[in-house]
Structure formats: C-alpha cells, structure tokens
C-alpha atoms as a PDB file:
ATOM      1  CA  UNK A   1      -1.479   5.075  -7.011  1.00  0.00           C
ATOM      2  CA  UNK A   2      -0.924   4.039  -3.173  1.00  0.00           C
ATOM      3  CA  UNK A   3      -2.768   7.454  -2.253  1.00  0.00           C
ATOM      4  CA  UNK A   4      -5.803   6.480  -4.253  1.00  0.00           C
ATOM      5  CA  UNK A   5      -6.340   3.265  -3.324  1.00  0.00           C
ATOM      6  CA  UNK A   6      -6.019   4.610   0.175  1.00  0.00           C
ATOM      7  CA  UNK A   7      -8.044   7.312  -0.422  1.00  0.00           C
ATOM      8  CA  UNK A   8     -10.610   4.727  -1.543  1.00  0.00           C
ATOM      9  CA  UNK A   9     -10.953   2.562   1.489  1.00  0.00           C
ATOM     10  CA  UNK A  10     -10.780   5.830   4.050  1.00  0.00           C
ATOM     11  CA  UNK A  11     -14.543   5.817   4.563  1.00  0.00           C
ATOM     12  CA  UNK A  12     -14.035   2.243   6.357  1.00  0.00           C
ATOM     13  CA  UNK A  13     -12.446   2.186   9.885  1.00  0.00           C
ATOM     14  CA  UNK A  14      -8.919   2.398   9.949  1.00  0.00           C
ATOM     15  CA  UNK A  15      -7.735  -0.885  10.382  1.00  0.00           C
ATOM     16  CA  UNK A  16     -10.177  -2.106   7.675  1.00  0.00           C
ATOM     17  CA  UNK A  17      -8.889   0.664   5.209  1.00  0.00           C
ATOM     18  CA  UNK A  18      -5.284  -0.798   5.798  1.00  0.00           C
ATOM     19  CA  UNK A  19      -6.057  -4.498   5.128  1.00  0.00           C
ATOM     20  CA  UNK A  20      -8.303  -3.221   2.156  1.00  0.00           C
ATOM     21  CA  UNK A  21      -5.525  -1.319   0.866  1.00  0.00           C
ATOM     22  CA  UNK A  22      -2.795  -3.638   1.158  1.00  0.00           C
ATOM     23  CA  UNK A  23      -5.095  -6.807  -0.564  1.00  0.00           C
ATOM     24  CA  UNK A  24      -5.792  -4.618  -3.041  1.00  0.00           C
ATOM     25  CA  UNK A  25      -1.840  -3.952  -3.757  1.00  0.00           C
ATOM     26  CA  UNK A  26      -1.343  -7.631  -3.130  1.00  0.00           C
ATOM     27  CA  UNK A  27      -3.620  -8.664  -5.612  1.00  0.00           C
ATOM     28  CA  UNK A  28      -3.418  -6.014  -8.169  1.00  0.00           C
ATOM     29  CA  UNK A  29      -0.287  -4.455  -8.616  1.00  0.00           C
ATOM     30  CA  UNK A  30       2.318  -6.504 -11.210  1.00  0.00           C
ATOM     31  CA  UNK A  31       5.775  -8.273  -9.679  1.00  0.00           C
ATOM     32  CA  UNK A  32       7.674  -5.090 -10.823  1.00  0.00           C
ATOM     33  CA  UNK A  33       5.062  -2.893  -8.834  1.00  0.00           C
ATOM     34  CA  UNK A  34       5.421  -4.185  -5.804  1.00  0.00           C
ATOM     35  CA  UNK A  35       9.304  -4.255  -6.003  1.00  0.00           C
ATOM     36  CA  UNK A  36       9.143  -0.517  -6.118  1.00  0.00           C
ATOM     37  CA  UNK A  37       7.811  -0.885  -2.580  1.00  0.00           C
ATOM     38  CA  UNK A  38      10.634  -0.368  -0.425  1.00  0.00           C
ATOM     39  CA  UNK A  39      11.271   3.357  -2.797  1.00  0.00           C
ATOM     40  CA  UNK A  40       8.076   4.603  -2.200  1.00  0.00           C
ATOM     41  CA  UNK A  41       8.493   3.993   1.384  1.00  0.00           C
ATOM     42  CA  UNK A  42      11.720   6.041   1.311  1.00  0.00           C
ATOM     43  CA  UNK A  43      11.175   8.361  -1.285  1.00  0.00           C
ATOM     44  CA  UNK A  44       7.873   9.657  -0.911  1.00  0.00           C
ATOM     45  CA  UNK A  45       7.121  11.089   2.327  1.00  0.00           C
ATOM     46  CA  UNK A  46       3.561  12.176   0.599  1.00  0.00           C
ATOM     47  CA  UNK A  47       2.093   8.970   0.872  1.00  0.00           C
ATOM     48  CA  UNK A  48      -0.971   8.367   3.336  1.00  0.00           C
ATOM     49  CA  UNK A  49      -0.654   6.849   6.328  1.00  0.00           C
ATOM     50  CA  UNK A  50      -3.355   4.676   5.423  1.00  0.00           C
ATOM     51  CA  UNK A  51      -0.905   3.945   2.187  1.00  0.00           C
ATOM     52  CA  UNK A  52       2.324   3.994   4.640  1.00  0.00           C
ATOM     53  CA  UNK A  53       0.934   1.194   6.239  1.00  0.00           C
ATOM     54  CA  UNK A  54      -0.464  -1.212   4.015  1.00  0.00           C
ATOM     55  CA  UNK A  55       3.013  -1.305   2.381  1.00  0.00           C
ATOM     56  CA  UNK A  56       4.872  -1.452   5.700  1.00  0.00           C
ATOM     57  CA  UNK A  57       2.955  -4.042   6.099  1.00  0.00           C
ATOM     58  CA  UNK A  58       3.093  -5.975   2.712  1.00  0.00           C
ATOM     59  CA  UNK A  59       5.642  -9.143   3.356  1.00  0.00           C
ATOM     60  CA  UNK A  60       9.017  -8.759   1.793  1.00  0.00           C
ATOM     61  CA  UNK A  61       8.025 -12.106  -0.231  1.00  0.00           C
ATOM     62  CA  UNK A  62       5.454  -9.988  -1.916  1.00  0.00           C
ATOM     63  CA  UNK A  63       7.456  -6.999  -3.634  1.00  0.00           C
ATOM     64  CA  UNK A  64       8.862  -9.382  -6.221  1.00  0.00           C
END
C-alpha cells in the first residue's frame, strides 16, 4: 500500500512526493499499520524510494 500511495504523489517533485506520502501514512494508516513500519523497511526491499523514505522518515512515536 506504501508503493501506491507513492506512486500517487510521484507526479509532484520529489521532496513534495515524500512529505505527501508520509502525511498521508500519518494520517491514514491505523496504530497497528504503522507498527508494521520498521518490517516493511526490512523486509521488503520492493518498496519505492519515494515509499522508503516517507517511512524512514515517519517518527518512531508514530508506528504505534
């Protein structure tokens, strides 16, 4: 679901597709969602680097 949002906000410049990605995650996905985070960052080397970075960037606060 990372890769789609991503996918998404690709047609805006890169930084802007990050931010838009991660607010969207932020907002969006459920407690339980976000505490997957730190999985699909080691466990799925498919996702976007758009993707890769708005949850790199997501504060460790946020995945519960």
């Amino acid at each position: 679901m990372a890769n789609q949002i991503a996918t998404f906000f690709s047609t805006q410049p890169h930084a802007e597709a990050v931010d838009g990605t991660r607010q969207h995650i932020r907002k969006f996905w459920d407690p339980r969602m976000r505490g997957r985070v730190p999985h699909l960052l080691a466990e799925h080397p498919s996702l976007l680097p758009i993707a890769r970075e708005a949850l790199e960037g997501l504060p460790a606060s946020s995945h519960n």
